[in-house]
Protein backbone atom coordinates (compact mmCIF):
# COMPACT_ATOMS: atom_id res chain seq x y z
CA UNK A 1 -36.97 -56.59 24.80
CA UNK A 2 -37.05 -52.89 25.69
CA UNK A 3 -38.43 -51.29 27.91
CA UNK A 4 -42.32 -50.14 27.33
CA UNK A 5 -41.05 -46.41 27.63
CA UNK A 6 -37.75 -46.59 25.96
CA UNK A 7 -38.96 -44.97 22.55
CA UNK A 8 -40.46 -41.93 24.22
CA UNK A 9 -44.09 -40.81 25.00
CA UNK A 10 -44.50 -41.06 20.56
CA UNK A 11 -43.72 -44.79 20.80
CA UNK A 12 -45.11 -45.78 24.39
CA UNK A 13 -49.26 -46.35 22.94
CA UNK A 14 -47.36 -48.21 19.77
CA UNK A 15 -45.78 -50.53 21.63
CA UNK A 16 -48.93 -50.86 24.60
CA UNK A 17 -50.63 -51.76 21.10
CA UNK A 18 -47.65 -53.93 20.04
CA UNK A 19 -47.75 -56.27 23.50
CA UNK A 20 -51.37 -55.96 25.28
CA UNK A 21 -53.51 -55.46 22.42
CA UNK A 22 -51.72 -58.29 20.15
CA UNK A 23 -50.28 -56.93 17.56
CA UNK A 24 -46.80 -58.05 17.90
CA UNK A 25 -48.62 -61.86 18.17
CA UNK A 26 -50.37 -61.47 14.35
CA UNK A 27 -47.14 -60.66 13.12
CA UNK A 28 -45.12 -63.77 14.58
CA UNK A 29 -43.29 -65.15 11.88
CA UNK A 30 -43.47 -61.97 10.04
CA UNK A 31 -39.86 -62.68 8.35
CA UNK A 32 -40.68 -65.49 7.04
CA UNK A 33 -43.96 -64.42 5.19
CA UNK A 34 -41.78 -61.47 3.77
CA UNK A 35 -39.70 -63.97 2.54
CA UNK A 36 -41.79 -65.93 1.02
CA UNK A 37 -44.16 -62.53 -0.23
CA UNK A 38 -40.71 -61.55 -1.81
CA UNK A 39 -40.37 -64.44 -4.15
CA UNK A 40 -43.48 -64.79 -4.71
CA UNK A 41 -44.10 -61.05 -6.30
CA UNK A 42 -40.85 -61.65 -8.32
CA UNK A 43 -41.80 -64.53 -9.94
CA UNK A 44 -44.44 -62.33 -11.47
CA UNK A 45 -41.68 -59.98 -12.73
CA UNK A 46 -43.40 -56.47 -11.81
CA UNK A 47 -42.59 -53.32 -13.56
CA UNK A 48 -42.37 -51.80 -10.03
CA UNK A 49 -43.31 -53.15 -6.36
CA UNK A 50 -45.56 -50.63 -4.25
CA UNK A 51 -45.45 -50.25 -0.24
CA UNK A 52 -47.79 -47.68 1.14
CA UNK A 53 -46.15 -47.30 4.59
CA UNK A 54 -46.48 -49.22 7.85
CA UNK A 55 -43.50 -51.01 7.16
CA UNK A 56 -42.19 -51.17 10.75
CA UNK A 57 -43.85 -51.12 14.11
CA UNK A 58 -42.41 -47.92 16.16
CA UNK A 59 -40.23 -46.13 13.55
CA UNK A 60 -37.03 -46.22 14.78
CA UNK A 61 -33.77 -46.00 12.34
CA UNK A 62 -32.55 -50.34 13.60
CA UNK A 63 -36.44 -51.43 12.61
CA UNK A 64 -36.86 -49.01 9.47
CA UNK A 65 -33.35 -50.42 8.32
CA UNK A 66 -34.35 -54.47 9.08
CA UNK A 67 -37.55 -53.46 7.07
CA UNK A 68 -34.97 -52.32 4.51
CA UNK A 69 -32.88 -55.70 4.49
CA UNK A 70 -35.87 -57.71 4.35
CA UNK A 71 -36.89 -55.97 0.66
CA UNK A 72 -33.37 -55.84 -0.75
CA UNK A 73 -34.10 -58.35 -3.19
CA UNK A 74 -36.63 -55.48 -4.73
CA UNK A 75 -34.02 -52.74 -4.04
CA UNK A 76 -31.26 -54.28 -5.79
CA UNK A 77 -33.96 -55.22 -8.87
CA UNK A 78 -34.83 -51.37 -9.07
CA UNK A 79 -38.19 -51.97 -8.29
CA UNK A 80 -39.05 -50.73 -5.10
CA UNK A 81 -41.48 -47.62 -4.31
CA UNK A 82 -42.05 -46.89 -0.80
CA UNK A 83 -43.70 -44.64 1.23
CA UNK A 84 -43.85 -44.01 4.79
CA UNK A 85 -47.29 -44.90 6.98
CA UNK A 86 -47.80 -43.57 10.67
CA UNK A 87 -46.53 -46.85 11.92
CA UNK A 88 -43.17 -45.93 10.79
CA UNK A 89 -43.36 -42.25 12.58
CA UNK A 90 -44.47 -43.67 16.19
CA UNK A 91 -40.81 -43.07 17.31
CA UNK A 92 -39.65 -40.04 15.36
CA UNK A 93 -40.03 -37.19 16.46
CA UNK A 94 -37.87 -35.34 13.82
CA UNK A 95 -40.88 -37.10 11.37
CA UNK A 96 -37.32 -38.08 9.15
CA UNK A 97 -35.77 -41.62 9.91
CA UNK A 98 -38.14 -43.30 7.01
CA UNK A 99 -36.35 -40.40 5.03
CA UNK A 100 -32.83 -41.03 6.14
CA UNK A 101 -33.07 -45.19 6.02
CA UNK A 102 -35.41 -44.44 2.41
CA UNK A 103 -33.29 -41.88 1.10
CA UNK A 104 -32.15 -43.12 -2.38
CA UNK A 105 -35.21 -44.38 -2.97
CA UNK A 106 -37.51 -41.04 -2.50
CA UNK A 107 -35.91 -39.42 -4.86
CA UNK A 108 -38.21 -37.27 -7.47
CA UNK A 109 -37.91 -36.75 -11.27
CA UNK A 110 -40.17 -32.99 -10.40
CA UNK A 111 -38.06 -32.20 -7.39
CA UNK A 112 -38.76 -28.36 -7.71
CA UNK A 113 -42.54 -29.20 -7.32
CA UNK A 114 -42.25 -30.98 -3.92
CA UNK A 115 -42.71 -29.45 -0.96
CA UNK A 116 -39.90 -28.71 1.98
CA UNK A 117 -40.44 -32.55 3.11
CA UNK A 118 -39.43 -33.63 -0.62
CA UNK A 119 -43.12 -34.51 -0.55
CA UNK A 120 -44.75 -35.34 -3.18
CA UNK A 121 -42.08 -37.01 -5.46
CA UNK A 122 -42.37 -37.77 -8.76
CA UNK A 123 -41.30 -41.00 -10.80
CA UNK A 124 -41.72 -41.00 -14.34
CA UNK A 125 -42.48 -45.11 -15.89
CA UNK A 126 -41.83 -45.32 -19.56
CA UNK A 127 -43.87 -42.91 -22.04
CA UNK A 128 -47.77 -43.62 -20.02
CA UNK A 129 -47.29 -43.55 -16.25
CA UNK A 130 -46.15 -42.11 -13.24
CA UNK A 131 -45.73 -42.67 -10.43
CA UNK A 132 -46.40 -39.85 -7.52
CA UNK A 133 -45.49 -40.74 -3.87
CA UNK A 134 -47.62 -38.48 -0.61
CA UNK A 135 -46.89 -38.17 2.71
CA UNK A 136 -50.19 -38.62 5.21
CA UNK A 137 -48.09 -38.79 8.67
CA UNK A 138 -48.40 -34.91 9.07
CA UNK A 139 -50.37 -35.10 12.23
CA UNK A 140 -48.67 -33.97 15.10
CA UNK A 141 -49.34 -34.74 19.04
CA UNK A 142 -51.56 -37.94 20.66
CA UNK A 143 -53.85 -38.33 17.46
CA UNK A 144 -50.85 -38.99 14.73
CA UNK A 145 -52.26 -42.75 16.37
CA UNK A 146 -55.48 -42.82 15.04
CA UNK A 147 -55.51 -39.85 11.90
CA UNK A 148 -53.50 -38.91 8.80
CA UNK A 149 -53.52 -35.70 7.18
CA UNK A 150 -51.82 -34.41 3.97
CA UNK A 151 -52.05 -30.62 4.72
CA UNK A 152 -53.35 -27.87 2.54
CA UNK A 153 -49.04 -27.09 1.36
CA UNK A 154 -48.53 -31.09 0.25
CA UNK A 155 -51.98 -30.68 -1.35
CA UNK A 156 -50.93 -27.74 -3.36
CA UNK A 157 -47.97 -29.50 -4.59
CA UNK A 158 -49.53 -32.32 -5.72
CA UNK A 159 -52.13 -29.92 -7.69
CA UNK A 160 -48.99 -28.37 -9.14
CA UNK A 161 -47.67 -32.26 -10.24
CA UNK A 162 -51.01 -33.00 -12.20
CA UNK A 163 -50.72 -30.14 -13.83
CA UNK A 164 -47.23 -29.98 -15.07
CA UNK A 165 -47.24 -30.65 -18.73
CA UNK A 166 -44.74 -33.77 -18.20
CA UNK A 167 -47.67 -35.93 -16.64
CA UNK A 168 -50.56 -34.15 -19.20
CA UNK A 169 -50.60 -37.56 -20.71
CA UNK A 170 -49.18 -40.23 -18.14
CA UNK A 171 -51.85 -41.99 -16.21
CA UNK A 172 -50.93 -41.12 -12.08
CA UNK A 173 -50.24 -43.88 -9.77
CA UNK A 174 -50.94 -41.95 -6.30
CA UNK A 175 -49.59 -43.42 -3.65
CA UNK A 176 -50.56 -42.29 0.13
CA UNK A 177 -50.87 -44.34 3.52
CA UNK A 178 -53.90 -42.94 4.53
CA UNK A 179 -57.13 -43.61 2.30
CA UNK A 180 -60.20 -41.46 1.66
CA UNK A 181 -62.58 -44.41 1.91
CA UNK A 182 -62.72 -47.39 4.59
CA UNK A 183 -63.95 -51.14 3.48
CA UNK A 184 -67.52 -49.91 3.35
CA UNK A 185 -66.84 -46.81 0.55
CA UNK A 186 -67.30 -44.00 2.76
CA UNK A 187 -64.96 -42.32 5.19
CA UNK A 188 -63.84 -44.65 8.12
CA UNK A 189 -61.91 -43.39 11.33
CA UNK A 190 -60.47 -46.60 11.87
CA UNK A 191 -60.13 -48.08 8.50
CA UNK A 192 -58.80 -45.02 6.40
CA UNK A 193 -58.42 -42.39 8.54
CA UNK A 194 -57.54 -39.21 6.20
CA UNK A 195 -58.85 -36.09 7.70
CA UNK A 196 -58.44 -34.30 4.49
CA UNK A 197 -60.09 -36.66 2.43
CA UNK A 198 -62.27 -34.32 0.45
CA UNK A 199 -60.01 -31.90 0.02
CA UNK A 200 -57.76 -35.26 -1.67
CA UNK A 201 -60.71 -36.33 -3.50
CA UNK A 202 -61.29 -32.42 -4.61
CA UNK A 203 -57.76 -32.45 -6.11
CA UNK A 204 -57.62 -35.64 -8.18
CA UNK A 205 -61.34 -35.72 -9.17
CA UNK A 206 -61.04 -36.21 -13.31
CA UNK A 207 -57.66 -36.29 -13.18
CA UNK A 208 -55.76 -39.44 -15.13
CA UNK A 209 -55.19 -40.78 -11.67
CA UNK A 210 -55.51 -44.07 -9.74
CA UNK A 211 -55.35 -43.91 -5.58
CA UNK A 212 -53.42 -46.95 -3.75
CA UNK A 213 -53.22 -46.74 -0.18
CA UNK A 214 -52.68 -48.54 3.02
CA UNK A 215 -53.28 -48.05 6.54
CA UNK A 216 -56.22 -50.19 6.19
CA UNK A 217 -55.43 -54.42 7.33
CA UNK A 218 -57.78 -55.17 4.46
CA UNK A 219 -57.85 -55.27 0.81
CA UNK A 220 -60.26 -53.82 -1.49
CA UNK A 221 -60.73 -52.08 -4.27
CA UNK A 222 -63.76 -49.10 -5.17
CA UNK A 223 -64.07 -49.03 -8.80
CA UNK A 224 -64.28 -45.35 -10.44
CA UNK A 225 -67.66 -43.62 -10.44
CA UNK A 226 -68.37 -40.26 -11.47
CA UNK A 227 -65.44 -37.76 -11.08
CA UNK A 228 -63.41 -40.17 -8.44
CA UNK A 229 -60.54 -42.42 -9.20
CA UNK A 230 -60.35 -46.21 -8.69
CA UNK A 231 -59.31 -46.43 -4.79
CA UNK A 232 -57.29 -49.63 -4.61
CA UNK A 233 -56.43 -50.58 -0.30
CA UNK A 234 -53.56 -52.84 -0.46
CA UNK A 235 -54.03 -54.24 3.05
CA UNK A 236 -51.85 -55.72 5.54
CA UNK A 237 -49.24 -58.45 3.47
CA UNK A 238 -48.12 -59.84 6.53
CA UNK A 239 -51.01 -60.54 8.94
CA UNK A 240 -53.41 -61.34 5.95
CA UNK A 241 -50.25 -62.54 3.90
CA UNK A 242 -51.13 -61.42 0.17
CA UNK A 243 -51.08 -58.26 -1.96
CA UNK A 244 -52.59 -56.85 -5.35
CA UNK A 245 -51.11 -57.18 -9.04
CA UNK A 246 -52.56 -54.23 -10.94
CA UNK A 247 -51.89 -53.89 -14.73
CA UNK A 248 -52.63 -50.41 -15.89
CA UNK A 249 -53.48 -48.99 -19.13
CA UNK A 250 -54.86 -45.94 -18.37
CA UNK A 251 -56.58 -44.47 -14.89
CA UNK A 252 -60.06 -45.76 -16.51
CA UNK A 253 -58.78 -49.52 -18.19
CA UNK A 254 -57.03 -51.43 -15.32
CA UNK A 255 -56.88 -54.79 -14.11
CA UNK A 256 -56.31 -55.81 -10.33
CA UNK A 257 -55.70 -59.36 -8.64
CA UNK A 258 -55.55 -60.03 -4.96
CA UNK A 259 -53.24 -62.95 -4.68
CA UNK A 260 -52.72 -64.61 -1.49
CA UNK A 261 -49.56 -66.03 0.05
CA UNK A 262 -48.73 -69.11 -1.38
């Protein structure tokens, strides 16, 4: 065990959260579940296998790379896509040890439209979809614990993405950590925790896109309605072991299972 101030003033509230508020007791077992989680979405054989971030507890290059061991099995298959949450920045504070330990996998099929932080990348699937990857860990200072922010450059970028002719018509998987919306539908500090939601929502509204996020321990899904996409939360797959299987035709026609751990 460490000591509570060995990853720096960035990791000290992560791990206060870790041992006196509980966290690190929902998560006993937690390599077990992945296990099991890991077999469990291959038998399904996926196209591709989505994480929206918060795959460690503090960030640090050992924990992002045991993350990394723990999902070879979708590595090696090809199918991993993987973004960072604010979880995995607690003990960075060079914001780039996801991208070092991640590396081969962030890789963009656009990369002239990302921005400096390779951010956001692009993955083309087949002839119909795409995949487009965000970063929402931009916050700097105390509140990077409670907020996530894309920032008016990243947004920019991604406005440059939808409209390259390449995606004109591919249907957008958009991944980011941080969500627009909380359980209820409307913004939720806790829950989703974007500050620059609307300016998000602004970007993609009646675009061919559909929204999967994290942050949020629970899973839901808001359906489209007027000029916003679906907004699919993927939850927590560890301390409420389960995850979605979506099966996309197009950002309006999609289907979307919550399967528990078995």
């Amino acid at each position: 065990m460490r000591p509570f101030w060995s990853s720096g003033w960035r990791g000290a509230p992560g791990r206060f959260e870790l041992h006196a508020l509980g966290r690190l007791r929902r998560f006993l077992g937690v390599e077990q579940r992945i296990a099991r989680l890991v077999d469990q979405v291959l038998s399904l054989a996926p196209d591709r296998v989505i994480v929206t971030g918060d795959l460690t507890a503090l960030g640090d290059q050992d924990e992002l790379r045991h993350a990394r061991a723990l999902l070879e099995p979708f590595i090696a298959a090809g199918l991993l896509v993987v973004i960072p949450g604010n979880h995995d920045r607690y003990a960075d504070a060079r914001h780039a040890a996801f991208e070092v330990v991640f590396r081969d996998l962030l890789t963009s099929d656009l990369p002239e439209l990302a921005d400096e932080h390779g951010y956001p990348f692009v993955k083309l699937v087949g002839e119909q979809h795409a995949l487009v990857g965000l970063d929402s860990t931009r916050v700097q200072g105390w509140s990077h614990y409670l907020v996530g922010r894309l920032g008016a450059r990243q947004l920019r970028a991604l406005a440059r993405v939808l409209e390259h002719p390449c995606l004109e018509r591919r249907t957008v998987l958009l991944l980011a950590h941080h969500g627009p919306a909380g359980p209820s539908g409307s913004f939720d500090w806790n829950e989703s925790g974007l500050i620059d939601a609307d300016a998000l929502l602004r970007t993609i509204r009646d675009r061919r896109v559909v929204l999967l996020h994290g942050h949020s321990h629970h899973r839901y899904w808001h359906r489209a309605h007027g000029g916003r996409p679906h907004l699919i939360a993927g939850g927590s797959s560890t301390e409420r072991p389960g995850f979605w299987e979506v099966q996309v035709d197009d950002h309006r026609a999609l289907q979307a299972v919550a399967h528990p751990l078995r």
